[in-house]
Protein backbone atom coordinates (compact mmCIF):
# COMPACT_ATOMS: atom_id res chain seq x y z
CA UNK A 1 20.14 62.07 17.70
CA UNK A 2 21.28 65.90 18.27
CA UNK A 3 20.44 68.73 16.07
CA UNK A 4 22.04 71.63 15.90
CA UNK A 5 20.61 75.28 14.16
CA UNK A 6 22.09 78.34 13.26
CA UNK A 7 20.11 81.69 14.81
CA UNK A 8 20.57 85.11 14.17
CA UNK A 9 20.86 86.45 17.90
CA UNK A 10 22.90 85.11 20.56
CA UNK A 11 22.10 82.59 22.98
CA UNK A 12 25.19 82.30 25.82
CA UNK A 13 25.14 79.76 28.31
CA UNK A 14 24.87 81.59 32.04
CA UNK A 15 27.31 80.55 34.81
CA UNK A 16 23.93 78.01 36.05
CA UNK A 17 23.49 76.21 32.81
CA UNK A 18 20.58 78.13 31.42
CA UNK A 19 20.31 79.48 28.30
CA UNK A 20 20.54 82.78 27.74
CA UNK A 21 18.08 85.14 25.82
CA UNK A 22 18.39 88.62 24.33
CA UNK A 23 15.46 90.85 24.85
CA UNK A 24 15.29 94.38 23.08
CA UNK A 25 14.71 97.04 25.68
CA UNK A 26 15.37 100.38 25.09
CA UNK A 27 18.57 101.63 27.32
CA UNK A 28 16.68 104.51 29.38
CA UNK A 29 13.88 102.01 29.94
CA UNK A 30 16.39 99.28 31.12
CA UNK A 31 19.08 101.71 33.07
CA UNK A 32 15.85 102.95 35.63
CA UNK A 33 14.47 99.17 35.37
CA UNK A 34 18.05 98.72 36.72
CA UNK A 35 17.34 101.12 39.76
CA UNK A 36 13.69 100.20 40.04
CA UNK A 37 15.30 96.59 40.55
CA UNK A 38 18.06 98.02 42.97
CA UNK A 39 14.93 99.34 45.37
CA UNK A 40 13.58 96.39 45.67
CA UNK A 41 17.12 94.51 46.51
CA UNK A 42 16.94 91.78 43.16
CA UNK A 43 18.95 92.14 40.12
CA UNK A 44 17.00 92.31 36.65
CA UNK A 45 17.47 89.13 35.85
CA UNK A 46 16.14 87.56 38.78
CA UNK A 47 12.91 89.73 38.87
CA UNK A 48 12.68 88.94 35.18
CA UNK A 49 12.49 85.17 36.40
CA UNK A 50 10.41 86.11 39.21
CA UNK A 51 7.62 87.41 36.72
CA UNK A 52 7.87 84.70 34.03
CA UNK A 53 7.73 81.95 36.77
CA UNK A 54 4.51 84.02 38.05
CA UNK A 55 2.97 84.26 34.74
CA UNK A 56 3.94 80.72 33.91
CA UNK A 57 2.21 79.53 37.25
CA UNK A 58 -1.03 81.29 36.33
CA UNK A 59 -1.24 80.17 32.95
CA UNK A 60 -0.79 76.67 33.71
CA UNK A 61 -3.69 76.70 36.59
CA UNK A 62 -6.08 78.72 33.89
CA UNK A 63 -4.96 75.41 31.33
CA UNK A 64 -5.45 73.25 34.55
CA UNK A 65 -8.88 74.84 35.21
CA UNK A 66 -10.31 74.89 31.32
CA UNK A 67 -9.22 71.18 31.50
CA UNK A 68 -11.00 70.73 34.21
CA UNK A 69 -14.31 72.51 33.29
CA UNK A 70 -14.36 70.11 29.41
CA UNK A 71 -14.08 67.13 31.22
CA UNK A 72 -17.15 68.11 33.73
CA UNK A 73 -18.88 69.22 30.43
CA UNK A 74 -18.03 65.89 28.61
CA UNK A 75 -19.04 63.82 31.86
């Protein structure tokens, strides 16, 4: 079965098959995020990526870890 919704922002497909999202960020904040990203030799949206991945990682080791710690409690 597929569903289908209507939103009120767009989501675009990316040339790698990933969906798009839309982020509100002011433009000065996101034209000297642009050069910040330029030093470092990524573009936005791959340190973007870069960070959710990281945060991602760490959350799912804290989950890991609290998961852990219940079932030594409940043991």
């Amino acid at each position: 079965m597929t569903a289908y919704w209507t939103v009120s922002y767009a989501v675009l497909m990316t040339t790698k098959g990933t969906t798009g999202r839309v982020v509100r960020i002011d433009d000065e904040t996101w034209a000297d995020y642009e050069k910040a990203c330029a030093e470092k030799g990524v573009a936005r949206a791959t340190d973007i990526r870069m960070y959710v991945v990281r945060e991602v990682a760490a959350w799912r080791r804290r989950q890991r870890d609290i998961n852990a710690a219940k079932n030594i409690a409940e043991s």
